[in-house]
Protein backbone atom coordinates (compact mmCIF):
# COMPACT_ATOMS: atom_id res chain seq x y z
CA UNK A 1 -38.59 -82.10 19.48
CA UNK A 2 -38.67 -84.51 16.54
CA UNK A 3 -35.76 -85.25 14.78
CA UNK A 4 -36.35 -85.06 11.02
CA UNK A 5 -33.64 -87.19 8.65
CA UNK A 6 -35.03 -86.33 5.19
CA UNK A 7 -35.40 -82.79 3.23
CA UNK A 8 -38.41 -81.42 1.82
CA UNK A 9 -39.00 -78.80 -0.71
CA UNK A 10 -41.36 -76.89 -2.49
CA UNK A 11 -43.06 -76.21 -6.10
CA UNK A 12 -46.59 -74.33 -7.27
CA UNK A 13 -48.30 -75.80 -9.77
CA UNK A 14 -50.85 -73.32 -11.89
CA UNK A 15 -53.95 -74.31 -12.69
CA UNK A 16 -54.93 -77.20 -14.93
CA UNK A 17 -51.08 -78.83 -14.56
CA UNK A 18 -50.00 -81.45 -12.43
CA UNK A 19 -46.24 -82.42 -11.23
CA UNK A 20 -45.11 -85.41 -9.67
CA UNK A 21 -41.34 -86.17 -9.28
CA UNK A 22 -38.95 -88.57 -9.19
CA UNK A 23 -35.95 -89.58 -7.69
CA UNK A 24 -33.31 -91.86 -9.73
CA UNK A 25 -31.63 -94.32 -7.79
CA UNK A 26 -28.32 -96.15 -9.06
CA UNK A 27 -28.73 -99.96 -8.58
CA UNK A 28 -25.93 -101.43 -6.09
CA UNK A 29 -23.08 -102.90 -7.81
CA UNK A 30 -23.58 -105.78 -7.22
CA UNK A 31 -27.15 -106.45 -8.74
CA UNK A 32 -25.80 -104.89 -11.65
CA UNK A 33 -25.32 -107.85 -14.41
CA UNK A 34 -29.15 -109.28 -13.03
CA UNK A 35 -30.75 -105.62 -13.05
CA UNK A 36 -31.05 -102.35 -14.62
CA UNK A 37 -28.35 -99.68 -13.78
CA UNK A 38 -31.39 -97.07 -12.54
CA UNK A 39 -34.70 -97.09 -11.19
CA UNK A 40 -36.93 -94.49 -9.85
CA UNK A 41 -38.74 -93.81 -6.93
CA UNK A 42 -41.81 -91.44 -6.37
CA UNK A 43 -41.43 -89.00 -3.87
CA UNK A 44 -44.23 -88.49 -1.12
CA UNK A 45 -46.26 -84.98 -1.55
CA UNK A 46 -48.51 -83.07 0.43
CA UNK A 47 -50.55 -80.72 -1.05
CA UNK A 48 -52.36 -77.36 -0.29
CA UNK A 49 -54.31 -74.88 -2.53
CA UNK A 50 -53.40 -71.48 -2.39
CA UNK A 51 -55.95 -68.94 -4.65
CA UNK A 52 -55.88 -70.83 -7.46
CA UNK A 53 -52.54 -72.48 -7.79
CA UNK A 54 -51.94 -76.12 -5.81
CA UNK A 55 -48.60 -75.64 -3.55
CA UNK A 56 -46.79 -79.26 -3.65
CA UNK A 57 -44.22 -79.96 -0.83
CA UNK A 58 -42.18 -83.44 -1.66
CA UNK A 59 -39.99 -85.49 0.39
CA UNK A 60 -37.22 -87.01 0.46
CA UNK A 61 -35.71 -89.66 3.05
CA UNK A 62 -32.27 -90.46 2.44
CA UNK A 63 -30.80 -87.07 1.26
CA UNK A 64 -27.32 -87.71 -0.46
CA UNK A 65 -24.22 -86.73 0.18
CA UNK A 66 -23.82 -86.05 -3.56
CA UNK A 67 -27.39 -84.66 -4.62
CA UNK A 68 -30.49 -86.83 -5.11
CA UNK A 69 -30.71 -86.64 -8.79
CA UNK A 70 -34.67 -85.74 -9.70
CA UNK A 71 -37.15 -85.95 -12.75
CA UNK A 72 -39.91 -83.84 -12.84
CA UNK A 73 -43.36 -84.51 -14.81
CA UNK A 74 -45.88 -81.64 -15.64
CA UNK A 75 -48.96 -82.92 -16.92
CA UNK A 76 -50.87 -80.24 -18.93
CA UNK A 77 -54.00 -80.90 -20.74
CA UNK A 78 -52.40 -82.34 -23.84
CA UNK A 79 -48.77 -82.64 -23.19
CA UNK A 80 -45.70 -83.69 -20.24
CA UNK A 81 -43.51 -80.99 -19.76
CA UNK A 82 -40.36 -83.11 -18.39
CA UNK A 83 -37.60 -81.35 -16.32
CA UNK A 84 -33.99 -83.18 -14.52
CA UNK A 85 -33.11 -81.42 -10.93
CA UNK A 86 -30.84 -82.09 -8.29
CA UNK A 87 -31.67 -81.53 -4.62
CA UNK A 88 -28.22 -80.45 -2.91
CA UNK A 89 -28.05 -80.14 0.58
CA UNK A 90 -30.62 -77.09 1.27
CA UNK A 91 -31.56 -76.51 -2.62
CA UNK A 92 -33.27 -77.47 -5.57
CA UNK A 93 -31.87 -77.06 -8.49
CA UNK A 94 -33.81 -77.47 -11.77
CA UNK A 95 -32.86 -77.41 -15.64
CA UNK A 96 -33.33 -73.76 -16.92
CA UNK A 97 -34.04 -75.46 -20.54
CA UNK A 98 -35.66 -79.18 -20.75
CA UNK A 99 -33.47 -81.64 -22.43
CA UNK A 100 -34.37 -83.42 -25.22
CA UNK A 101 -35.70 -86.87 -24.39
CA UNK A 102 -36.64 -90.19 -27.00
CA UNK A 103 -40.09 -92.02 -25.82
CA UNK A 104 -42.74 -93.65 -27.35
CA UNK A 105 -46.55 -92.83 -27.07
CA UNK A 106 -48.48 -95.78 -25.53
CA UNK A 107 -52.30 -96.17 -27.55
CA UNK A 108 -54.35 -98.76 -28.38
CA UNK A 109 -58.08 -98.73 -29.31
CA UNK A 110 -57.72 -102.43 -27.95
CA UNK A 111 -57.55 -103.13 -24.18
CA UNK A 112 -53.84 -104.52 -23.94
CA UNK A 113 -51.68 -106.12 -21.35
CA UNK A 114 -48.05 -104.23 -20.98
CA UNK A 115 -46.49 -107.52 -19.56
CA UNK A 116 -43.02 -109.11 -19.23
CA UNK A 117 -40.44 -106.27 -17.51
CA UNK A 118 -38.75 -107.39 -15.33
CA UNK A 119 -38.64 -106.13 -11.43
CA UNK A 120 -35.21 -104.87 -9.28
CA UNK A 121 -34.13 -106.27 -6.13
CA UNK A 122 -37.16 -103.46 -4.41
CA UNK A 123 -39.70 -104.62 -6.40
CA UNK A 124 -39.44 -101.23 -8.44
CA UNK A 125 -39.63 -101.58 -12.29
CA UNK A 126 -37.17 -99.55 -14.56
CA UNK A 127 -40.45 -98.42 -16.66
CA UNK A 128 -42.80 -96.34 -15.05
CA UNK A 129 -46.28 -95.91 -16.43
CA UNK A 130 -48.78 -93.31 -15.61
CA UNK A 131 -52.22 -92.32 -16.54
CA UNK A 132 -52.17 -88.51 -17.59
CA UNK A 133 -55.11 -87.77 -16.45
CA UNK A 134 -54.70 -89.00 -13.06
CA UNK A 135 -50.42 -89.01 -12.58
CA UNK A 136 -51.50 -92.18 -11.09
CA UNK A 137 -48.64 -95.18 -12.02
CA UNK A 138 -50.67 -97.76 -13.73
CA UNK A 139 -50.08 -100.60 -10.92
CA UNK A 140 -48.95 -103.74 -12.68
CA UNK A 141 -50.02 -107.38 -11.45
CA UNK A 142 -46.76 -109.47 -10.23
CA UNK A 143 -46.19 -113.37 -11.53
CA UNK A 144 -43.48 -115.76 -11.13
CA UNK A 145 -42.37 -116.61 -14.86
CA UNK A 146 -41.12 -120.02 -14.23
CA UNK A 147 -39.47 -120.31 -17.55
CA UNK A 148 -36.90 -117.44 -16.39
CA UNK A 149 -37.26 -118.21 -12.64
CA UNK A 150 -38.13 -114.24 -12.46
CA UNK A 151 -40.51 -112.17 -10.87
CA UNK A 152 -42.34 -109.77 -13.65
CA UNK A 153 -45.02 -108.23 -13.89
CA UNK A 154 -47.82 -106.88 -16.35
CA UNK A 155 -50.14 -104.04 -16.74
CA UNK A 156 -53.66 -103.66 -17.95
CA UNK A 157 -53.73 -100.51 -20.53
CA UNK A 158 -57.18 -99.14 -20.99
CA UNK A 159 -57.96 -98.59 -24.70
CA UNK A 160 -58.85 -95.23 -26.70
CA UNK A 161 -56.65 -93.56 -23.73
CA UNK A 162 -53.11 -92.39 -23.72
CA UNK A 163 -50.55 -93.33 -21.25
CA UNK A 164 -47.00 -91.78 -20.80
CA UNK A 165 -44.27 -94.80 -19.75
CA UNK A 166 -40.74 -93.75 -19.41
CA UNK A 167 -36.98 -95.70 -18.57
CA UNK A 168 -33.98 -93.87 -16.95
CA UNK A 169 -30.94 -95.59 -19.02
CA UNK A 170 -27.15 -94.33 -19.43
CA UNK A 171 -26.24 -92.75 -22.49
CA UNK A 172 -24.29 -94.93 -24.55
């Protein structure tokens, strides 16, 4: 019998919307004065079609003692529906009410390079950015900036087409 470490739960997505989630992580203390305090992680899905509804089942590894916090992305036609949840031992639990959130819309009838951000100690970036169309992450190219003696990276943007990029930071 295999012995499974990680949870997994469950969502239904209706037709014409697609969810991905992620988990936040907390950057160790000590990589905090070099790195951002959070950075996200996408969890693994499998996915099966049921009528007409797509039944998503995500994954997570390391469960947490504490919760794994989660953020939750519905992409409609012409909007992101975003949701915070915490998996707890045996059980999801998700916002009843989405909280407000501040971003910015990225657009350009140019093509443009999103470049300079800087990567954590995994190689993770604190800003995600994904095509809506898709929920792919736009994958960004890695450098060595040898001015900061950093590894960054940079993203190509395709231009008449929207992209939604969002941070996890602390309220301050």
């Amino acid at each position: 019998m295999e012995n499974i470490q990680g949870k997994h739960f469950s969502i239904t997505d209706p037709k014409g919307i697609k969810t991905v989630i992620y988990q936040i992580n907390e950057t160790k203390k000590e990589y905090l004065e070099e790195y951002p305090k959070y950075t996200v992680e996408r969890l693994e899905h499998t996915e099966e079609i049921v009528g007409n509804l797509n039944r998503k089942t995500f994954y997570v590894e390391e469960p947490q003692k504490n919760g794994n916090q989660l953020v939750i992305l519905s992409f409609g036609e012409d909007r992101v529906v975003i949701n915070t949840g915490i998996l707890l031992e045996n059980e999801v639990k998700i916002t009843k009410k989405p909280e407000p959130f501040k971003f910015n819309t990225l657009y350009s009838e140019e093509e443009v390079e999103y470049k300079d951000f800087q990567y954590t100690p995994n190689l993770q970036r604190p800003i995600t950015i994904i095509d809506p169309e898709t929920t792919e992450e736009v994958k960004p190219v890695l450098y060595f900036d040898e001015q900061t003696n950093e590894v960054k990276g940079k993203c190509k943007l395709k231009p008449y087409k929207s992209y939604f990029a969002f941070e996890i930071r602390e309220k301050k």
